[in-house]
C-alpha atoms as a PDB file:
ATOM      1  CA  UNK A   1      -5.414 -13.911  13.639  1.00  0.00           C
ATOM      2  CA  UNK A   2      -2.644 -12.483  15.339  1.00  0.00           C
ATOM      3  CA  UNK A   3      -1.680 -14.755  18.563  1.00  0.00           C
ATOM      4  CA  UNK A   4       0.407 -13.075  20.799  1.00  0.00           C
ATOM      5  CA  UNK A   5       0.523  -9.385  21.801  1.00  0.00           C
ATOM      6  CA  UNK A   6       3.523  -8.610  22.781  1.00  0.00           C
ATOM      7  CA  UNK A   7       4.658  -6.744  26.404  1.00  0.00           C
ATOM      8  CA  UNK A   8       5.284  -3.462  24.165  1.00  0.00           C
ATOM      9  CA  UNK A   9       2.116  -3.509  22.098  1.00  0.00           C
ATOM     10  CA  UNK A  10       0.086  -3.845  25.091  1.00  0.00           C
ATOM     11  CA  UNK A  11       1.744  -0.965  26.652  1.00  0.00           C
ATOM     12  CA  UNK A  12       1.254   1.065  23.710  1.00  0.00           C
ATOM     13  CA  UNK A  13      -2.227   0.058  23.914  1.00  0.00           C
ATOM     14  CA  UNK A  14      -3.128   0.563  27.309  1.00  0.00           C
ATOM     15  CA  UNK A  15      -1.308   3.976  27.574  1.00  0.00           C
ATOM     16  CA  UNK A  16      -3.290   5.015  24.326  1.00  0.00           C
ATOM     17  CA  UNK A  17      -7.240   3.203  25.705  1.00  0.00           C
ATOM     18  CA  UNK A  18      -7.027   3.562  29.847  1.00  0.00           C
ATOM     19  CA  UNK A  19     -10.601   2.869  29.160  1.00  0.00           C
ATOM     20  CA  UNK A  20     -11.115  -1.170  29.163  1.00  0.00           C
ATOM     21  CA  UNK A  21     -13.816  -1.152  27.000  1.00  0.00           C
ATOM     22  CA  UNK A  22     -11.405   0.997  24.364  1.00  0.00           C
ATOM     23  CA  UNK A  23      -8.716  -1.476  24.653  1.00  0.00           C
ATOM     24  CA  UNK A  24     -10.546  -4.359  24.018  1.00  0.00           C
ATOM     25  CA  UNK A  25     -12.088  -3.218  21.085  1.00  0.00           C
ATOM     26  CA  UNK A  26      -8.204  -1.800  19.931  1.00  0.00           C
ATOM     27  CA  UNK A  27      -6.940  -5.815  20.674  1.00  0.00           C
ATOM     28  CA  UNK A  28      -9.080  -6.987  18.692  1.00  0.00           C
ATOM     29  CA  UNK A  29      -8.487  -4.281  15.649  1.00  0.00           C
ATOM     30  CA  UNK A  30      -4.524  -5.777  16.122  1.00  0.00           C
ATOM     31  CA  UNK A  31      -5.689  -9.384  16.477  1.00  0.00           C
ATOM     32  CA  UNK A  32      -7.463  -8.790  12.987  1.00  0.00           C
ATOM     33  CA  UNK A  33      -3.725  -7.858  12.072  1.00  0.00           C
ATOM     34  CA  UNK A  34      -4.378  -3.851  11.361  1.00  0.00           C
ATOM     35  CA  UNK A  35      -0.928  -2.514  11.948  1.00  0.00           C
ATOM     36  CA  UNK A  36      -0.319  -1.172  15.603  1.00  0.00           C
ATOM     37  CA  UNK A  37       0.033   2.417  13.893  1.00  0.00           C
ATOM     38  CA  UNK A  38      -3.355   2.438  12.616  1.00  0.00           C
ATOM     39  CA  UNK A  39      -4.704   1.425  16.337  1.00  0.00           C
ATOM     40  CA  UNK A  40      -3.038   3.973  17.546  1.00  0.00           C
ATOM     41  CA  UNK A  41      -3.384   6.823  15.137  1.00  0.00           C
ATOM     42  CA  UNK A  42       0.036   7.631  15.197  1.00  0.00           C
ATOM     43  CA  UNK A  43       3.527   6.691  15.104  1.00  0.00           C
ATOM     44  CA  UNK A  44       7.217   7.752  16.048  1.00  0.00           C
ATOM     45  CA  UNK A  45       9.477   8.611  13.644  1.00  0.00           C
ATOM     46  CA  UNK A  46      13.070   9.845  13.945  1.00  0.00           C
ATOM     47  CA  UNK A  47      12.599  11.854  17.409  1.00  0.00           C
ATOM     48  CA  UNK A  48       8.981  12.967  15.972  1.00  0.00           C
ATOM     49  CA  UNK A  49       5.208  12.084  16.582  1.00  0.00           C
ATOM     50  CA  UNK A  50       3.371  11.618  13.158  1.00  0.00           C
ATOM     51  CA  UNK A  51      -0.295  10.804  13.098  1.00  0.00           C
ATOM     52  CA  UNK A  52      -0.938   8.048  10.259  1.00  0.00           C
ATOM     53  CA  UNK A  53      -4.058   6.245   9.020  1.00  0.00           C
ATOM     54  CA  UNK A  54      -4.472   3.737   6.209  1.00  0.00           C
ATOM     55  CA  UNK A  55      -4.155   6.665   3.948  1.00  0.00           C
ATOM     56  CA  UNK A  56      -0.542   6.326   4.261  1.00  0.00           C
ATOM     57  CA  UNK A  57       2.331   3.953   4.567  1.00  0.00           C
ATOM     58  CA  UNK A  58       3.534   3.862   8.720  1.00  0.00           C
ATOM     59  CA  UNK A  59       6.942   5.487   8.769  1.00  0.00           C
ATOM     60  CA  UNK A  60      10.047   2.584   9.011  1.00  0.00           C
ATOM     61  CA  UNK A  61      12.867   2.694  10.977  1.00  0.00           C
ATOM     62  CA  UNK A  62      14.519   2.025   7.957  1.00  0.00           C
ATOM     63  CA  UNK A  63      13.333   5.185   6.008  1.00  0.00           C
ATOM     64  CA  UNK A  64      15.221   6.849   9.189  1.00  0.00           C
ATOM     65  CA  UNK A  65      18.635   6.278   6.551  1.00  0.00           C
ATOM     66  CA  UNK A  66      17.727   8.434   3.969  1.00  0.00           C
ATOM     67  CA  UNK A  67      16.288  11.349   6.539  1.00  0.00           C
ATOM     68  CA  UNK A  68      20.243  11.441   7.840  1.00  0.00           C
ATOM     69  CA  UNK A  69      21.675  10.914   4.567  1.00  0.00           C
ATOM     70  CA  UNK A  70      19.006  14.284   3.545  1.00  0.00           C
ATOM     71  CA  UNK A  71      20.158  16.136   6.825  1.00  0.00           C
ATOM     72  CA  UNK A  72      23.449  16.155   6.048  1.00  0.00           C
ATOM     73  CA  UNK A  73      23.906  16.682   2.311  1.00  0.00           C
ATOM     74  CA  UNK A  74      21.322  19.598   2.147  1.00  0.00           C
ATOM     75  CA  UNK A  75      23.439  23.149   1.621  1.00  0.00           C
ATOM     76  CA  UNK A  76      22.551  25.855   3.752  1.00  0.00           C
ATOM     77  CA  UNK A  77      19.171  27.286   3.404  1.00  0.00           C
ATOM     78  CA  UNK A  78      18.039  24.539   0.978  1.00  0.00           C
ATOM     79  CA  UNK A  79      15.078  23.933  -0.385  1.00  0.00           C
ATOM     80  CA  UNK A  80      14.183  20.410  -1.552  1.00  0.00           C
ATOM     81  CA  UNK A  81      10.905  18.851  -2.438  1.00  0.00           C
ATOM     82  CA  UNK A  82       9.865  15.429  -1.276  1.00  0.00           C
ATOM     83  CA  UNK A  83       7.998  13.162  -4.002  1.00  0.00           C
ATOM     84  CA  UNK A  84       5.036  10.460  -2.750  1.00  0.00           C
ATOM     85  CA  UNK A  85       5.460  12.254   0.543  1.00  0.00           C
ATOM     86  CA  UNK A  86       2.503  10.392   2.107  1.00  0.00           C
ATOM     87  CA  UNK A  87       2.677  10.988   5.664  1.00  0.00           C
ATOM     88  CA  UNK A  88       5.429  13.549   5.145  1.00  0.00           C
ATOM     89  CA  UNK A  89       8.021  12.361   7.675  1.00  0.00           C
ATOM     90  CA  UNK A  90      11.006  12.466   5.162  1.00  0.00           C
ATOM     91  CA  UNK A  91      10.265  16.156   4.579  1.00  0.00           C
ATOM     92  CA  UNK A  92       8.919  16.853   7.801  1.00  0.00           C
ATOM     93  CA  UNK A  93      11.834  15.341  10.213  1.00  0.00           C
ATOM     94  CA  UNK A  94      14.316  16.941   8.149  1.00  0.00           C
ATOM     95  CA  UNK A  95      12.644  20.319   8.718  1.00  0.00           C
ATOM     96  CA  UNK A  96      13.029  19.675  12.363  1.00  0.00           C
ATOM     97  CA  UNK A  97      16.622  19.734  12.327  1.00  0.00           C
ATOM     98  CA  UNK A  98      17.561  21.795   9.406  1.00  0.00           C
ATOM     99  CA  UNK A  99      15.996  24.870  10.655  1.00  0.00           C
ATOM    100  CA  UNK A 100      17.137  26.904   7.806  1.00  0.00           C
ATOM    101  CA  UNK A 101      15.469  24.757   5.083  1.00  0.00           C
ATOM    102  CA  UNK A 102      12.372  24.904   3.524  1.00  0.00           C
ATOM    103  CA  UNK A 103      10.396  22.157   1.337  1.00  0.00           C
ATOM    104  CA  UNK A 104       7.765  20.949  -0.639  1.00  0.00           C
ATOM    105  CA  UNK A 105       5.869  17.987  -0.446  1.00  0.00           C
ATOM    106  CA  UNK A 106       3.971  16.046  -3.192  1.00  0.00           C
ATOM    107  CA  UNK A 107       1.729  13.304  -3.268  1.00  0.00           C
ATOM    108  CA  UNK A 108      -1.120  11.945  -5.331  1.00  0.00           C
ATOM    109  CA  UNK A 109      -3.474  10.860  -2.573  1.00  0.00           C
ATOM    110  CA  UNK A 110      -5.107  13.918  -1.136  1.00  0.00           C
ATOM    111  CA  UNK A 111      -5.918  11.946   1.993  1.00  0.00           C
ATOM    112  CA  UNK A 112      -2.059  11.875   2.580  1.00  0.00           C
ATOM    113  CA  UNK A 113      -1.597  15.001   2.157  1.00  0.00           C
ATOM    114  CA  UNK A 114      -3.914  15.889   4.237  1.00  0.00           C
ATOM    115  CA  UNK A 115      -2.309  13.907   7.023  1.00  0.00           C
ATOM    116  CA  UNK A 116       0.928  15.494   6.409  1.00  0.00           C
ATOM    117  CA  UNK A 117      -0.297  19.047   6.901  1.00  0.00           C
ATOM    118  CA  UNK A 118      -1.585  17.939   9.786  1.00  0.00           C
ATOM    119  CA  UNK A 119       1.400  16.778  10.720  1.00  0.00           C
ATOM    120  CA  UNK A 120       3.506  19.566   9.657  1.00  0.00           C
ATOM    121  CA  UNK A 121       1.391  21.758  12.545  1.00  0.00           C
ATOM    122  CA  UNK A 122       2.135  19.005  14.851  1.00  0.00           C
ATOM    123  CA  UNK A 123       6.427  18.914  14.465  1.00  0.00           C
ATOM    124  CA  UNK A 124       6.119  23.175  14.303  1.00  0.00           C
ATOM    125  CA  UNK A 125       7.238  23.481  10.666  1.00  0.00           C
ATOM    126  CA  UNK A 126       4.066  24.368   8.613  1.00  0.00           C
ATOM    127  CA  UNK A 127       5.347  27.506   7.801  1.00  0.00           C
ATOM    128  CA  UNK A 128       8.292  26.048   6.114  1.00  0.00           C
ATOM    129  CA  UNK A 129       6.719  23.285   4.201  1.00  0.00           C
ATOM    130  CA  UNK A 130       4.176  23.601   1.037  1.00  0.00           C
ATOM    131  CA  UNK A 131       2.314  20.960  -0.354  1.00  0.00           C
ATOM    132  CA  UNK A 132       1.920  19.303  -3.806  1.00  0.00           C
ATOM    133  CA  UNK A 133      -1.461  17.678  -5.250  1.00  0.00           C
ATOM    134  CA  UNK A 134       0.194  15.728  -8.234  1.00  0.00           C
ATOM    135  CA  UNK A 135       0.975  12.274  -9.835  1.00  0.00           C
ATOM    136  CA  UNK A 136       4.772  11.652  -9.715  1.00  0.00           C
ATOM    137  CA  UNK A 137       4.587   9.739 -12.517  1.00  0.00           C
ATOM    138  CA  UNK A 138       3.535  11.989 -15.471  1.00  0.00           C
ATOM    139  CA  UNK A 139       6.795  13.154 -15.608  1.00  0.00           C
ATOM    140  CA  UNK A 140       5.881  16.607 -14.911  1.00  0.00           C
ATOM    141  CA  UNK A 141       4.690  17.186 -10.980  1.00  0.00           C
ATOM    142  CA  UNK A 142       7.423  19.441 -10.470  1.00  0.00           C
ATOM    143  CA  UNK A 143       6.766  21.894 -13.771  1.00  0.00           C
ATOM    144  CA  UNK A 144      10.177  24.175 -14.271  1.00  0.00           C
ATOM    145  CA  UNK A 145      10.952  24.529 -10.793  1.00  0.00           C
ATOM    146  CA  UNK A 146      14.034  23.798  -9.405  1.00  0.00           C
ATOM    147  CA  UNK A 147      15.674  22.596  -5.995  1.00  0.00           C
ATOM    148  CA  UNK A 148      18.530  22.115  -4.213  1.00  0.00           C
ATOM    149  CA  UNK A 149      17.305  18.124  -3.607  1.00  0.00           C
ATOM    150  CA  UNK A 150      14.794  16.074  -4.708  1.00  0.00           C
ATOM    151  CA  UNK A 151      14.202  12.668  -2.334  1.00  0.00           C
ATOM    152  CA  UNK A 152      11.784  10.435  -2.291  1.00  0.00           C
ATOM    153  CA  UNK A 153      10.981   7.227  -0.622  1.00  0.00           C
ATOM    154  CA  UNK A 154       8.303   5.818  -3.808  1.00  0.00           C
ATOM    155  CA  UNK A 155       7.014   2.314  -4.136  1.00  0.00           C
ATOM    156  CA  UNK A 156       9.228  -0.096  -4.899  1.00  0.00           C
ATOM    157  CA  UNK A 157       7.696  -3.738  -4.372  1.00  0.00           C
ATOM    158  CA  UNK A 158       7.850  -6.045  -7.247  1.00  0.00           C
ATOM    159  CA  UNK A 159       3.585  -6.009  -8.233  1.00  0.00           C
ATOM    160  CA  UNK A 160       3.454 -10.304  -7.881  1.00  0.00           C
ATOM    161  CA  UNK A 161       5.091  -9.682  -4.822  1.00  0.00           C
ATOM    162  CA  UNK A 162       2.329  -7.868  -2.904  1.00  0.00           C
ATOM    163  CA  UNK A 163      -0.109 -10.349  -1.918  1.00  0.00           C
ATOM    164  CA  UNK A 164       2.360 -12.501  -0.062  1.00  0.00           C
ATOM    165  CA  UNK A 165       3.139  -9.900   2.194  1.00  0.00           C
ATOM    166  CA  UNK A 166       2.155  -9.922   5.704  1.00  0.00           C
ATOM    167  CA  UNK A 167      -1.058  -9.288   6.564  1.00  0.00           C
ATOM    168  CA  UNK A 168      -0.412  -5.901   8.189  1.00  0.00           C
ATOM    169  CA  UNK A 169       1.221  -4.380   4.792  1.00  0.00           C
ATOM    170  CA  UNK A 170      -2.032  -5.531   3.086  1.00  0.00           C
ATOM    171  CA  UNK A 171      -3.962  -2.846   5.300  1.00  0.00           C
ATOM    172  CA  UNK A 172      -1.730   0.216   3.856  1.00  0.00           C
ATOM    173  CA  UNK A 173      -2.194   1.479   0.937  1.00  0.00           C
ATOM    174  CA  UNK A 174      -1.551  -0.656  -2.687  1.00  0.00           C
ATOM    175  CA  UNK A 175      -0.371   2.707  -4.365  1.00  0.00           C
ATOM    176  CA  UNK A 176       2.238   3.248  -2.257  1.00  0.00           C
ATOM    177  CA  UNK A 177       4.031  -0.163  -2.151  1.00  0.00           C
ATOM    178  CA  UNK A 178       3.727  -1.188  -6.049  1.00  0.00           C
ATOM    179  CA  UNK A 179       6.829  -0.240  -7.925  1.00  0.00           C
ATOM    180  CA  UNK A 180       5.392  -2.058 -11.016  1.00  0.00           C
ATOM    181  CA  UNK A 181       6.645  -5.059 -12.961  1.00  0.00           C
ATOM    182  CA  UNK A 182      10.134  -5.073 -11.662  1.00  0.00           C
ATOM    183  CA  UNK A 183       9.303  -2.584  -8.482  1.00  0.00           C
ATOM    184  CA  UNK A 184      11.772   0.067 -10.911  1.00  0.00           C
ATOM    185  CA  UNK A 185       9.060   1.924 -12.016  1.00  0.00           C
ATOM    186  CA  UNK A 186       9.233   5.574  -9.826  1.00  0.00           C
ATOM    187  CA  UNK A 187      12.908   5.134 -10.161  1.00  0.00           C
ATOM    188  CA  UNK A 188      12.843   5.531 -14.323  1.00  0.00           C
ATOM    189  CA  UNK A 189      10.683   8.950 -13.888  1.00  0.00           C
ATOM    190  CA  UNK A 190      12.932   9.890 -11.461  1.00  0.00           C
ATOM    191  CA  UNK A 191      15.717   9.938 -12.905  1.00  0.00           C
ATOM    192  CA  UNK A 192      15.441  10.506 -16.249  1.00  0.00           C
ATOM    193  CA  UNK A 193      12.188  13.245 -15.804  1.00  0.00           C
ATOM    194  CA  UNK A 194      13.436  15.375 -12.806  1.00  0.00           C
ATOM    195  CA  UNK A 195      17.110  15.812 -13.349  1.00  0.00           C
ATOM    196  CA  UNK A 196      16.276  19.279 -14.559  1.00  0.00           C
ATOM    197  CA  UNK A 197      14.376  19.665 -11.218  1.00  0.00           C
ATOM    198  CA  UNK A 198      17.375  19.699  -9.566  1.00  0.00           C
ATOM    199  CA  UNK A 199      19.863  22.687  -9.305  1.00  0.00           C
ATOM    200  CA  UNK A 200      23.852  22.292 -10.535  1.00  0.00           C
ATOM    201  CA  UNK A 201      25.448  21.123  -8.289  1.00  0.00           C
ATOM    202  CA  UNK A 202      22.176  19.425  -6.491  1.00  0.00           C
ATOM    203  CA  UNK A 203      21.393  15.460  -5.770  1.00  0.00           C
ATOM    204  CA  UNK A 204      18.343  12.991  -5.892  1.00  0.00           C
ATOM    205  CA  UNK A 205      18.427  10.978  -3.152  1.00  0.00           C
ATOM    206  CA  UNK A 206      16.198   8.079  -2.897  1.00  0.00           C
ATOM    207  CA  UNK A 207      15.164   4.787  -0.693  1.00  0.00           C
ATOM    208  CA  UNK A 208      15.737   1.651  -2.219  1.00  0.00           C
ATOM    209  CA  UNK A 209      14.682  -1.932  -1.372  1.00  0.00           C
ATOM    210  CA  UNK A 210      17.119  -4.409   0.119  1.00  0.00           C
ATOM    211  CA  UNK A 211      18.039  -5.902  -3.270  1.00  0.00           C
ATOM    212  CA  UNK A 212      17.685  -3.085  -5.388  1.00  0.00           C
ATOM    213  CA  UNK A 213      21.644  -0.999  -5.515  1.00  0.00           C
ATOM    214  CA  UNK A 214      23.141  -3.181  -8.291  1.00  0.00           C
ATOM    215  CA  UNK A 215      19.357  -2.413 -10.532  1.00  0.00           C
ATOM    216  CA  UNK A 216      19.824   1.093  -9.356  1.00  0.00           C
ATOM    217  CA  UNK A 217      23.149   1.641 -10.359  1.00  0.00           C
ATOM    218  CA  UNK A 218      21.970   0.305 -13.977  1.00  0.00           C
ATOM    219  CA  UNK A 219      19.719   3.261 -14.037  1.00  0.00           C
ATOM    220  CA  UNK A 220      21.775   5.818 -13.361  1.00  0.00           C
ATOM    221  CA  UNK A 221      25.996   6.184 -12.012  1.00  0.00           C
ATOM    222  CA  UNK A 222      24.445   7.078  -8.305  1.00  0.00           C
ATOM    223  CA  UNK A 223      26.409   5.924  -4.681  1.00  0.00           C
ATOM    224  CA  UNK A 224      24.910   2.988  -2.679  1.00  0.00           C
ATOM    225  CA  UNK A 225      24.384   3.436   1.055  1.00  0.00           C
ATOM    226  CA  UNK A 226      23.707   0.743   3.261  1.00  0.00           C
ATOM    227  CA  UNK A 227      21.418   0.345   6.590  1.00  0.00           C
ATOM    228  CA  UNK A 228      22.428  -0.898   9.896  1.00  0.00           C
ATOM    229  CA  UNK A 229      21.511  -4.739   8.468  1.00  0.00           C
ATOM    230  CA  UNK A 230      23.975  -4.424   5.242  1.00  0.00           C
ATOM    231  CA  UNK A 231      20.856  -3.743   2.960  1.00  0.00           C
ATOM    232  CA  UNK A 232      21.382  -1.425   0.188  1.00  0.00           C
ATOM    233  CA  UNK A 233      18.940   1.252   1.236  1.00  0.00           C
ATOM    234  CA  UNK A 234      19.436   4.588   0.117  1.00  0.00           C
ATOM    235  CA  UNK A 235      20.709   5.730  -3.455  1.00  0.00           C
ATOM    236  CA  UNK A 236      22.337   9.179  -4.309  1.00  0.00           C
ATOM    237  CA  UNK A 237      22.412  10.326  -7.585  1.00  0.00           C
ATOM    238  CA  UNK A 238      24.028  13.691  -8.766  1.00  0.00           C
ATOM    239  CA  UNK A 239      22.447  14.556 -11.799  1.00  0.00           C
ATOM    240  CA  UNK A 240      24.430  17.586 -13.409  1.00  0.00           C
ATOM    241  CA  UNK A 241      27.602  15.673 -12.109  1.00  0.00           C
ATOM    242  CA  UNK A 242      30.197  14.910 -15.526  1.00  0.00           C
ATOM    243  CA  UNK A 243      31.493  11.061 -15.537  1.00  0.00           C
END
């Protein structure tokens, strides 16, 4: 049981449930250590307001890294296409400051997507954003079409590792944390399925777990960023690009 709420959570909680009754009942969702998100139904994300649910992962501060890194290597009126979009905050915040760009977002659980139309209406972008029912890992998701950028945040947890994560990952979804044997396995469809998803010229950009640049880097010849920590977090790869 979770012991101690802290001075923030019970702000969040009390501005969310005025009504006691509601907030004791939401206490006792977080003492049962259900993420804070899921209490609240939604979640703040770089400047934006996303509603979540355990249909989704809860958008990371961390994940904020690769929305820059997206804002600012997209061309002008780009179109890119987000893969395991879940909520859709990747695509979605970078719609909200690229103005010009357009997207499409692709997931396999139709309960995500679902959220992230909804939450395409709620950041004003829906008509800029189209969305993908498809598995990622088939290879094919995209079919012949091509973008300026692919990116992706996909699961990249080592499988044994799962179960000894807190309590509050446990409550999101399994899909969208395992990464398979060696948490590398998005990253090999990635790179070696979609390159001709991306235009001449174009990038894939990716997150990455805290350890994972130097495995990364075995995959493909992409460029390492790091987060505010020192942890290798985002990966660009340029597909078309000679070495």
């Amino acid at each position: 049981m979770r012991a101690v709420l802290s001075e923030r959570d019970d702000r969040l909680l009390k501005e969310k449930y005025p009504d006691a009754r509601d907030y004791e009942q939401a206490v006792r969702r977080l003492q049962d250590r259900e993420p804070l998100a899921y209490v609240l139904g939604e979640w703040y994300f770089y400047g934006e307001t996303y509603r979540v649910s355990p249909a989704c992962l809860v958008p990371r501060p961390e994940t904020e890294h690769l929305v820059e890194e997206l804002i600012k290597r997209l061309p002008q009126n780009a179109v890119f296409a987000d893969l395991c979009t879940g909520s859709g905050c990747i695509a979605i915040s970078t719609l909200a400051h690229r103005p010009d760009c357009r997207a499409v977002a692709v997931d396999l659980s139709e309960e995500a997507l679902a959220l992230a139309r909804e939450n395409a209406v709620l950041n004003g972008v829906s008509d800029r954003i189209s969305f993908l029912h498809a598995d990622v890992l088939t290879g094919d998701a995209l079919g012949d079409e091509v973008y300026d950028a692919l990116v992706s945040n996909p699961p990249y947890i080592v499988s044994e590792v799962i179960d000894t994560l807190e309590p509050e990952v446990l409550r999101e979804p399994r899909m969208a944390l395992d990464g398979g044997e060696d948490g590398l396995s998005f990253y090999r469809v990635l790179v070696s399925e979609y390159r001709n998803n991306v235009k001449t010229g174009g990038f894939l950009l990716f997150e990455i777990g805290y350890d994972q640049g130097e495995a990364l880097k075995a995959l493909c010849p992409c460029e390492i960023r790091k987060d505010y920590s020192g942890n290798d977090r985002v990966a660009v790869f340029f597909p078309h690009e000679k070495k």
